[in-house]
PDB file of N, CA and C in Angstrom:
ATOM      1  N   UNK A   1       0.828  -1.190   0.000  1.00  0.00           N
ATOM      2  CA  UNK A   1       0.000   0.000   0.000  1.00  0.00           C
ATOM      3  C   UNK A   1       0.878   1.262   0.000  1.00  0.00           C
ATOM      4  N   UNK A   2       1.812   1.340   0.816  1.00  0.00           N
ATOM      5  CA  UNK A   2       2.453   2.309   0.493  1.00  0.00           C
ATOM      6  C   UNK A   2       3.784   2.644  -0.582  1.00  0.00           C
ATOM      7  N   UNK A   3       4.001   1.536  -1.041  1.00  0.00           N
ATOM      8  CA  UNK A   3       4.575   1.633  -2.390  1.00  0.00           C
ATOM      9  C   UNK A   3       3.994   2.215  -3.485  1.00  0.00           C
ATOM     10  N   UNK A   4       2.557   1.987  -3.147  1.00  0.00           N
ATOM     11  CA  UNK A   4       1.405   2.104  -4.177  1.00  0.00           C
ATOM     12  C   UNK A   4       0.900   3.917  -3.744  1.00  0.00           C
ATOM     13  N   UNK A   5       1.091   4.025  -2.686  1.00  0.00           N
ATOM     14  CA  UNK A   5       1.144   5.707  -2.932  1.00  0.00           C
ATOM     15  C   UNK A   5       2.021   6.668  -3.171  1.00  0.00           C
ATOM     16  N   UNK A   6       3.392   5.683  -3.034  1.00  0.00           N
ATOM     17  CA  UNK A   6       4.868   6.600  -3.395  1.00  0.00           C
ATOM     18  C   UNK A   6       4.214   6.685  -4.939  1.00  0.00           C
ATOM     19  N   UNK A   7       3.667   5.569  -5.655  1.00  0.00           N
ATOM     20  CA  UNK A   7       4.143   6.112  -6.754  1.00  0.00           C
ATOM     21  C   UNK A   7       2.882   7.400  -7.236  1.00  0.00           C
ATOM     22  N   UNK A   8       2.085   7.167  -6.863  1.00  0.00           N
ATOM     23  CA  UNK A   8       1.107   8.032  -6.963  1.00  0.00           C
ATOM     24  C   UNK A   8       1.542   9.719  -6.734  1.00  0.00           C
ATOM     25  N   UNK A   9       2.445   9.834  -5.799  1.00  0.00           N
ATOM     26  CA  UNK A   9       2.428  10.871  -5.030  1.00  0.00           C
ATOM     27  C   UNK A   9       3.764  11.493  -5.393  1.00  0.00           C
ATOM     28  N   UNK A  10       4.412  11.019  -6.066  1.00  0.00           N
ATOM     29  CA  UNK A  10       5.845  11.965  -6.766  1.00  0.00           C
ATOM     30  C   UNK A  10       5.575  11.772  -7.747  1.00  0.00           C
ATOM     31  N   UNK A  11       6.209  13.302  -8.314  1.00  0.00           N
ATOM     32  CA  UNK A  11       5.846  14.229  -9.629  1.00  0.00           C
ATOM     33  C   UNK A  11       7.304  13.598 -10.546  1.00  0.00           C
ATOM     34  N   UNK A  12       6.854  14.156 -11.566  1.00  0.00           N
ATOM     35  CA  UNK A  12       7.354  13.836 -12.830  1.00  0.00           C
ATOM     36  C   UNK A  12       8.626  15.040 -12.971  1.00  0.00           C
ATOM     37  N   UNK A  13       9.500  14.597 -13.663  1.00  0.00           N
ATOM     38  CA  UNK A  13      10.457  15.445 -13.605  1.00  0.00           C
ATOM     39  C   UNK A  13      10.182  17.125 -14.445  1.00  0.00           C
ATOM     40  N   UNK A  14       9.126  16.831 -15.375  1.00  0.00           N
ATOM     41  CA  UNK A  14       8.571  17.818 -15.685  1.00  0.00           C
ATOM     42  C   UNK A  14       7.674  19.073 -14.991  1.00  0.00           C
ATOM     43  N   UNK A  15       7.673  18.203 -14.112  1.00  0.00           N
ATOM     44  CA  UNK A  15       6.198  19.031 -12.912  1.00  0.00           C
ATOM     45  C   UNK A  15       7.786  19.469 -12.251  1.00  0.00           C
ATOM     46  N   UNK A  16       8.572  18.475 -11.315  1.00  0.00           N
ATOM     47  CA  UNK A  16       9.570  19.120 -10.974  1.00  0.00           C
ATOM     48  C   UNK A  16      10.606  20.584 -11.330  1.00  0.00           C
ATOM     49  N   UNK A  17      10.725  20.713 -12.587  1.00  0.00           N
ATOM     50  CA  UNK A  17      11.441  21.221 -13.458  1.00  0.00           C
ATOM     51  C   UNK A  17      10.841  22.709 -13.196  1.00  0.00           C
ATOM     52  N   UNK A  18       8.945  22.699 -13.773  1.00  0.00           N
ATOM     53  CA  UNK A  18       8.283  23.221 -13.818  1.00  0.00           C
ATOM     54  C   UNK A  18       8.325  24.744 -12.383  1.00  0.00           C
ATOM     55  N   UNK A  19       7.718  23.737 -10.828  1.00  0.00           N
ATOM     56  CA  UNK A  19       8.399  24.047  -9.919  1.00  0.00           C
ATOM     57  C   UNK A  19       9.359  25.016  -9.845  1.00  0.00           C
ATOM     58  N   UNK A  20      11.064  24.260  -9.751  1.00  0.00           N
ATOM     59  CA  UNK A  20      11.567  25.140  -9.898  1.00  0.00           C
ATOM     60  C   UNK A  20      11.911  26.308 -10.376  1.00  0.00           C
ATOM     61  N   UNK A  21      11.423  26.301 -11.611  1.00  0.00           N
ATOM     62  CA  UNK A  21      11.245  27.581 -12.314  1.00  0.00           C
ATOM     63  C   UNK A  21      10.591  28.282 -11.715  1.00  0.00           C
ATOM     64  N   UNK A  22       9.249  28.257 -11.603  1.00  0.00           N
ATOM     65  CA  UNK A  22       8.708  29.280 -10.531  1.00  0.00           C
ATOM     66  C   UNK A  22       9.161  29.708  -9.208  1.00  0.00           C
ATOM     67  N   UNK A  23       9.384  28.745  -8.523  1.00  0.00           N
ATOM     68  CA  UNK A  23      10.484  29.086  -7.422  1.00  0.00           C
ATOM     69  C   UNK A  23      11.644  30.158  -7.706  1.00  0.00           C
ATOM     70  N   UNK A  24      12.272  29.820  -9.078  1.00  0.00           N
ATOM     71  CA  UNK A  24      13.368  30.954  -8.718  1.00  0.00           C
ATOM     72  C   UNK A  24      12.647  32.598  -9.805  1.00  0.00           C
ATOM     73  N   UNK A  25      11.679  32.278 -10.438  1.00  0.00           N
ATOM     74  CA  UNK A  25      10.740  33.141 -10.816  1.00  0.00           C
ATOM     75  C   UNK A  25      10.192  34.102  -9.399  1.00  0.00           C
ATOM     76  N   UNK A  26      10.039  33.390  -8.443  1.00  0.00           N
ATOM     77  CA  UNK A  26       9.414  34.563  -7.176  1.00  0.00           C
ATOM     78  C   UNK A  26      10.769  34.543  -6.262  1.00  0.00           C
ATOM     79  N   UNK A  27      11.712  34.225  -6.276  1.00  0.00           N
ATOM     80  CA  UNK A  27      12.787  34.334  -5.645  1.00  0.00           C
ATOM     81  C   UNK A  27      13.703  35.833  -6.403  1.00  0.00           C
ATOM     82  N   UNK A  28      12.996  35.680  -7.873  1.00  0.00           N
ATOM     83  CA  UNK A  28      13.925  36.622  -8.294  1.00  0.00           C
ATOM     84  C   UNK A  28      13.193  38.500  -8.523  1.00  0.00           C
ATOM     85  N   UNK A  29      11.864  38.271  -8.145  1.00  0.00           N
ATOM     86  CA  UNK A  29      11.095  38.868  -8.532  1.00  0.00           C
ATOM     87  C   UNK A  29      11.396  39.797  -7.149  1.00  0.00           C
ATOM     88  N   UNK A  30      11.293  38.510  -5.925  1.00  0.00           N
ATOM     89  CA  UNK A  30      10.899  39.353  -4.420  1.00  0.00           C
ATOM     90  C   UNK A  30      11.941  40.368  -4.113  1.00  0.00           C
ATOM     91  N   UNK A  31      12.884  39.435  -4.028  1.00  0.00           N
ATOM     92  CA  UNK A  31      14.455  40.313  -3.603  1.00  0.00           C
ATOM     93  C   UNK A  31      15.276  41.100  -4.467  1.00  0.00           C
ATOM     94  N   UNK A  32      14.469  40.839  -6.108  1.00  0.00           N
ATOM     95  CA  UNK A  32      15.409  41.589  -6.980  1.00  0.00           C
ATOM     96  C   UNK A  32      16.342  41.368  -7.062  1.00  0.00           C
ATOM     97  N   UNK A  33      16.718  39.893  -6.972  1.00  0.00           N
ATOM     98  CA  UNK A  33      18.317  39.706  -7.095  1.00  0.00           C
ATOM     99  C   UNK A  33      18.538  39.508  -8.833  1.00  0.00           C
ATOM    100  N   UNK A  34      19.977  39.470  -9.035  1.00  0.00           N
ATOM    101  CA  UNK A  34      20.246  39.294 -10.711  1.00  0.00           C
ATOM    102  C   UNK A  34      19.299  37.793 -11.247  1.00  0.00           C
ATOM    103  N   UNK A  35      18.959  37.800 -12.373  1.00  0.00           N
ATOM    104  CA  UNK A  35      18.335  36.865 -12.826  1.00  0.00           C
ATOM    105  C   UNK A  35      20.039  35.598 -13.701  1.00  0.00           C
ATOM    106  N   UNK A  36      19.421  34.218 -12.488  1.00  0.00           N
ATOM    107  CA  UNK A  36      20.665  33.588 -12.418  1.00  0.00           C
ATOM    108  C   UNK A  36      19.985  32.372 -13.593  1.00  0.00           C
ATOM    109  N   UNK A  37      20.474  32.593 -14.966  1.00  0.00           N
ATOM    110  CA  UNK A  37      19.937  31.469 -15.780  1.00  0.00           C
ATOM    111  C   UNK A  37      20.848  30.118 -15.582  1.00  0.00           C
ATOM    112  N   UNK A  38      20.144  29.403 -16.221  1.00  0.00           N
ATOM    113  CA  UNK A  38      20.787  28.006 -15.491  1.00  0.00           C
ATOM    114  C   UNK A  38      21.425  27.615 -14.064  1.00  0.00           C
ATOM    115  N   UNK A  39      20.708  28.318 -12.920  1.00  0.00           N
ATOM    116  CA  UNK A  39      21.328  28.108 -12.107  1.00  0.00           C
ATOM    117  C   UNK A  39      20.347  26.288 -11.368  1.00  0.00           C
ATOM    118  N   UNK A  40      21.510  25.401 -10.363  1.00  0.00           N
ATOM    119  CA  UNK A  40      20.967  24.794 -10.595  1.00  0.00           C
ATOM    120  C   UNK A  40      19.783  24.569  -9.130  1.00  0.00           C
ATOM    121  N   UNK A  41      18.706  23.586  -9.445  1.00  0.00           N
ATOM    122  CA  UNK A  41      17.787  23.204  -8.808  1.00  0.00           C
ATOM    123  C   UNK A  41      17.963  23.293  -7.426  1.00  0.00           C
ATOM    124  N   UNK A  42      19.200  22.880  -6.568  1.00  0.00           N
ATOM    125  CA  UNK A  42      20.087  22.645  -5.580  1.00  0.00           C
ATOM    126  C   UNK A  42      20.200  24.046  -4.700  1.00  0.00           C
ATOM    127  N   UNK A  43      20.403  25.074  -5.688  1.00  0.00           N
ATOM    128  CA  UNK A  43      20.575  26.446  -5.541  1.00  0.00           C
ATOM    129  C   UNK A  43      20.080  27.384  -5.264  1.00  0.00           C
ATOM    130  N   UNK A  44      18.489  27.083  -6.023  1.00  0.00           N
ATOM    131  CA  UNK A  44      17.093  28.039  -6.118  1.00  0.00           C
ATOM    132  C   UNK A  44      16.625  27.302  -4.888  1.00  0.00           C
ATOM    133  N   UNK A  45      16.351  26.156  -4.910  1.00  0.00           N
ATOM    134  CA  UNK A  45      15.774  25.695  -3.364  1.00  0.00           C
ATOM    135  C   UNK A  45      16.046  26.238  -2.033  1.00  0.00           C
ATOM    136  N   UNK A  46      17.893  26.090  -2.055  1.00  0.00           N
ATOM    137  CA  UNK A  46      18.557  26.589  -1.222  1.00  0.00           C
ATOM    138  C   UNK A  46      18.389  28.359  -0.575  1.00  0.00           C
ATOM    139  N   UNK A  47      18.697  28.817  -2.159  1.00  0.00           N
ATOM    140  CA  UNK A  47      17.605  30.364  -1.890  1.00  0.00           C
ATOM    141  C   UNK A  47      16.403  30.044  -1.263  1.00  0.00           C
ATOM    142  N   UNK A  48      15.728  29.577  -1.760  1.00  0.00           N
ATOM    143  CA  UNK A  48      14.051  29.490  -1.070  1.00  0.00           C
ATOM    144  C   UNK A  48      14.044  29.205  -0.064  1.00  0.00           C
ATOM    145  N   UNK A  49      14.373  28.197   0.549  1.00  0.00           N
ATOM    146  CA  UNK A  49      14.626  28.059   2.474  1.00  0.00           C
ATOM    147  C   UNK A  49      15.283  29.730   2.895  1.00  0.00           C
ATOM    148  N   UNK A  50      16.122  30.133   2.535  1.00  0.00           N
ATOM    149  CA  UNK A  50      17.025  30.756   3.463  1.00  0.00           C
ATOM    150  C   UNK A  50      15.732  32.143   3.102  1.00  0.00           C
ATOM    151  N   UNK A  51      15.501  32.598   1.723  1.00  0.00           N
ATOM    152  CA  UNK A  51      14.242  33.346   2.252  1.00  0.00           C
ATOM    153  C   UNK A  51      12.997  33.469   3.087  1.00  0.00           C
ATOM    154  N   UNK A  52      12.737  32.030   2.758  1.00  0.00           N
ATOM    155  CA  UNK A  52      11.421  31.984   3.999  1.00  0.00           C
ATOM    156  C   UNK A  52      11.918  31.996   5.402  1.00  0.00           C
ATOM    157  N   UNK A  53      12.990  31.689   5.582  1.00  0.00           N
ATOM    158  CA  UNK A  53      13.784  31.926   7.231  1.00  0.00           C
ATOM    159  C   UNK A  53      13.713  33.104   7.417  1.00  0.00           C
ATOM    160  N   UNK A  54      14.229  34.190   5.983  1.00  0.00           N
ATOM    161  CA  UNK A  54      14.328  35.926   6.327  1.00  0.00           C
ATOM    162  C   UNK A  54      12.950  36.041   6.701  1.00  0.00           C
ATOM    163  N   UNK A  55      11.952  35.630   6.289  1.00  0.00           N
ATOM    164  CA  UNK A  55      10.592  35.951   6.296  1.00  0.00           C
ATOM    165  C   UNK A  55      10.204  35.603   7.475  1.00  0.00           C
ATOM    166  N   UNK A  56       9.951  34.295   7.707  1.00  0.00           N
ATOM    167  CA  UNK A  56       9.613  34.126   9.285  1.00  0.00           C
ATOM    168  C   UNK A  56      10.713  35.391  10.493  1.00  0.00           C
ATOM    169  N   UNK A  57      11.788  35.770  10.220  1.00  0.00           N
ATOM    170  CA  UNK A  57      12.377  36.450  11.111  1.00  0.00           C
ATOM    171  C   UNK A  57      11.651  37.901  11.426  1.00  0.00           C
ATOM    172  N   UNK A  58      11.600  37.972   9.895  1.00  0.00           N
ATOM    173  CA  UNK A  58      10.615  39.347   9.935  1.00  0.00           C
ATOM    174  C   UNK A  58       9.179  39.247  10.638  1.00  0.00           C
ATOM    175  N   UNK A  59       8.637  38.101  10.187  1.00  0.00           N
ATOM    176  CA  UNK A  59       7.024  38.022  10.929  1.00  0.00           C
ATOM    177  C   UNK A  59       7.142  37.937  12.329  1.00  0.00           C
ATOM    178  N   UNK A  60       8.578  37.452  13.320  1.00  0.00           N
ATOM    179  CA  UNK A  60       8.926  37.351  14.445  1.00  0.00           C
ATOM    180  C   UNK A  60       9.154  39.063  15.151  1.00  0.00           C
ATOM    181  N   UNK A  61      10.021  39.312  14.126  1.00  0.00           N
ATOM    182  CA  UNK A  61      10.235  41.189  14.131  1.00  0.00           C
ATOM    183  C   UNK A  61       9.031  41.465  14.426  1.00  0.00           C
ATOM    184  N   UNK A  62       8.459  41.484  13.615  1.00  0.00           N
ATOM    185  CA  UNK A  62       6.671  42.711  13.406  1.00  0.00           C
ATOM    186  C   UNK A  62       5.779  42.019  14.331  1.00  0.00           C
ATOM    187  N   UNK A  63       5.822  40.743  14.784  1.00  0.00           N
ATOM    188  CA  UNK A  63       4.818  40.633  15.851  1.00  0.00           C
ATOM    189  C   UNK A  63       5.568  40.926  17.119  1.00  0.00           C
ATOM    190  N   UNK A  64       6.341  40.966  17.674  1.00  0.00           N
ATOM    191  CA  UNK A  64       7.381  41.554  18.384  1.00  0.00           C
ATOM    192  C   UNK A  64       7.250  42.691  19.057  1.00  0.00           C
ATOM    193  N   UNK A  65       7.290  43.669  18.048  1.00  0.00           N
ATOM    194  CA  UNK A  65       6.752  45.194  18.073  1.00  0.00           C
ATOM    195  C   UNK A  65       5.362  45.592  18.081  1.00  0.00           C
ATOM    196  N   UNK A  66       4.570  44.635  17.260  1.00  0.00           N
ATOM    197  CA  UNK A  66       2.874  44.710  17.467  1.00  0.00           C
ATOM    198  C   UNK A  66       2.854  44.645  19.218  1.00  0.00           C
ATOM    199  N   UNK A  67       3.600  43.456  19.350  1.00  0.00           N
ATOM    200  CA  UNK A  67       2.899  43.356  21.365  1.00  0.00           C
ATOM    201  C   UNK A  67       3.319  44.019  21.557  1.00  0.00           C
ATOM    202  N   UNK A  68       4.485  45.108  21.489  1.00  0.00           N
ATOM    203  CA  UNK A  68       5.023  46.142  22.458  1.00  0.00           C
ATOM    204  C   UNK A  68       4.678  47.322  22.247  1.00  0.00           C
ATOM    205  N   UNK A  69       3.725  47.747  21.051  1.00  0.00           N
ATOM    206  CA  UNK A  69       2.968  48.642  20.628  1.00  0.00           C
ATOM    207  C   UNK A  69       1.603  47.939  21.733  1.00  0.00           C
ATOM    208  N   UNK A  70       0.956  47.252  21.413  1.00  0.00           N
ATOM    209  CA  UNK A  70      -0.416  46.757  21.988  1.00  0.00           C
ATOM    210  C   UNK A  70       0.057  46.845  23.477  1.00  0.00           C
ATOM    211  N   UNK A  71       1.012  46.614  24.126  1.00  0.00           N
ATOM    212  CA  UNK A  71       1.030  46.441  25.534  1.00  0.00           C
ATOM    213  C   UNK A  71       1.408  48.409  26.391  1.00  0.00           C
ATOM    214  N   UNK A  72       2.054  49.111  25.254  1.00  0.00           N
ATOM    215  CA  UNK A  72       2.095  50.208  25.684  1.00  0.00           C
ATOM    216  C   UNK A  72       0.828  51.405  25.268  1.00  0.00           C
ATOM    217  N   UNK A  73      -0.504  50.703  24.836  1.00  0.00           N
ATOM    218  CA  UNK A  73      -1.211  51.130  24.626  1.00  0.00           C
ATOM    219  C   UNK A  73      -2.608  51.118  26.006  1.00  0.00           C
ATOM    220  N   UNK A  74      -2.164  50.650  27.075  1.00  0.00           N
ATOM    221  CA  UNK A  74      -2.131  51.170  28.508  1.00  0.00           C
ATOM    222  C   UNK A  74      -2.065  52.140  29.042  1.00  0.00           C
ATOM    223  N   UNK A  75      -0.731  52.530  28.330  1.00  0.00           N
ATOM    224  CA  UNK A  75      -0.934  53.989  29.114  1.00  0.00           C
ATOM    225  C   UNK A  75      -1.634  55.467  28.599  1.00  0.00           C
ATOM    226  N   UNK A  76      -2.461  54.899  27.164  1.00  0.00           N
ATOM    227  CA  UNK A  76      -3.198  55.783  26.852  1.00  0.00           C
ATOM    228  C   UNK A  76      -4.694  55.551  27.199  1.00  0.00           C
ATOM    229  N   UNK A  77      -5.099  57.015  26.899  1.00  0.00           N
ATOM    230  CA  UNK A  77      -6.486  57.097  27.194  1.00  0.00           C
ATOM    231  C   UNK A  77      -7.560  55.582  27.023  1.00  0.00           C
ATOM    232  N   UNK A  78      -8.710  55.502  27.883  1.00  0.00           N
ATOM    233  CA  UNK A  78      -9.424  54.083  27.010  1.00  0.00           C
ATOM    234  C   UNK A  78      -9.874  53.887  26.069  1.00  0.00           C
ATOM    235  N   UNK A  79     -10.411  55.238  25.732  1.00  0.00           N
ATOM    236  CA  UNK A  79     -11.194  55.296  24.289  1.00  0.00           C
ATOM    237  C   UNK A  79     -10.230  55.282  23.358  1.00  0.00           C
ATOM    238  N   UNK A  80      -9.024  56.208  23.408  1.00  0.00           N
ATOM    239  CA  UNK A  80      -8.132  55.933  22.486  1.00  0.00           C
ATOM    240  C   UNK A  80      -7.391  54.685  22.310  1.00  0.00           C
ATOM    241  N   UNK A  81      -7.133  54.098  22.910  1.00  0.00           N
ATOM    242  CA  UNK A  81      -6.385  53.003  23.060  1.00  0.00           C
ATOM    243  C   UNK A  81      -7.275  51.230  22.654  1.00  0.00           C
ATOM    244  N   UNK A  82      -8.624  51.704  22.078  1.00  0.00           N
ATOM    245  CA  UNK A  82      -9.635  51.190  22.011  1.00  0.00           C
ATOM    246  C   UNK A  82      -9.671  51.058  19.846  1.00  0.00           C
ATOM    247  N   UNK A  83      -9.648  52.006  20.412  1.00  0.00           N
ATOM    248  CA  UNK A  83      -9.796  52.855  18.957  1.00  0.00           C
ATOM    249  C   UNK A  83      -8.303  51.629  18.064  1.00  0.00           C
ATOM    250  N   UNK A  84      -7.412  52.318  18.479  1.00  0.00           N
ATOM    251  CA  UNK A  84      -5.806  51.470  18.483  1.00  0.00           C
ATOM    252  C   UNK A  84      -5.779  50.288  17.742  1.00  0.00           C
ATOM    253  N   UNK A  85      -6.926  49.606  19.089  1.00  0.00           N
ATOM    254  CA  UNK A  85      -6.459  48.190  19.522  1.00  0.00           C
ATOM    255  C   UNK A  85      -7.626  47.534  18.091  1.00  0.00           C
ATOM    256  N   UNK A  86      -8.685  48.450  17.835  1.00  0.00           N
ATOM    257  CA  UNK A  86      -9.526  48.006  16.836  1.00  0.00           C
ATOM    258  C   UNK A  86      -8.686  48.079  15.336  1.00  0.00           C
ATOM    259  N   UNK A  87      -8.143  48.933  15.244  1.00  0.00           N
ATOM    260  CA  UNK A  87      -7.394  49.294  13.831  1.00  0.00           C
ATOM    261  C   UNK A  87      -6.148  47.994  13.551  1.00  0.00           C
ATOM    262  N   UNK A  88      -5.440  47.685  14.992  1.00  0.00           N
ATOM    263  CA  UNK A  88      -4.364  46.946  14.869  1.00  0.00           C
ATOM    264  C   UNK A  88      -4.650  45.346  14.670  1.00  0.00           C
ATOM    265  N   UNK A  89      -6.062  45.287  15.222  1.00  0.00           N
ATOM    266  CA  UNK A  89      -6.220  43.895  14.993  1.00  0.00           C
ATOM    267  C   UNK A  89      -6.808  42.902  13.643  1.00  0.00           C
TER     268      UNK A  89
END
């Protein structure tokens, strides 16, 4: 049975291929880096992890500062701080 869904369940080297291209299509788009032709599969992936790491760091950043914005919003008025807390969420 599960031989029988390996094969089901991995792509064709074309779908693969495919993939990567797009991968380094939004890799090259996001960061604006030089457009790397033939670079290989190994490479663009490798980009792609280490961006989504920048990314999660950043979403760690900005929620970070959201709580320390939301938690110093105490010491303002209630209504204002109401107001704030509606816009931020």
């Amino acid at each position: 049975m599960s031989t029988e869904r390996a094969r089901t369940s991995r792509f064709s080297d074309d779908e693969i291929n495919d993939l990567v291209l797009k991968l380094q299509a939004l890799l090259t788009h996001s960061s604006q880096r030089r457009r790397s032709t033939g670079a290989s599969a190994w490479r663009i992936l490798k980009e792609t992890c280490s961006y989504i790491k920048k990314l999660q760091r950043e979403v760690d950043d900005l929620s970070e500062r959201l709580s320390e914005l939301l938690d110093s919003l105490d010491n303002i008025n209630g209504v204002e701080a109401e107001q704030l807390r509606s816009l931020l969420q």
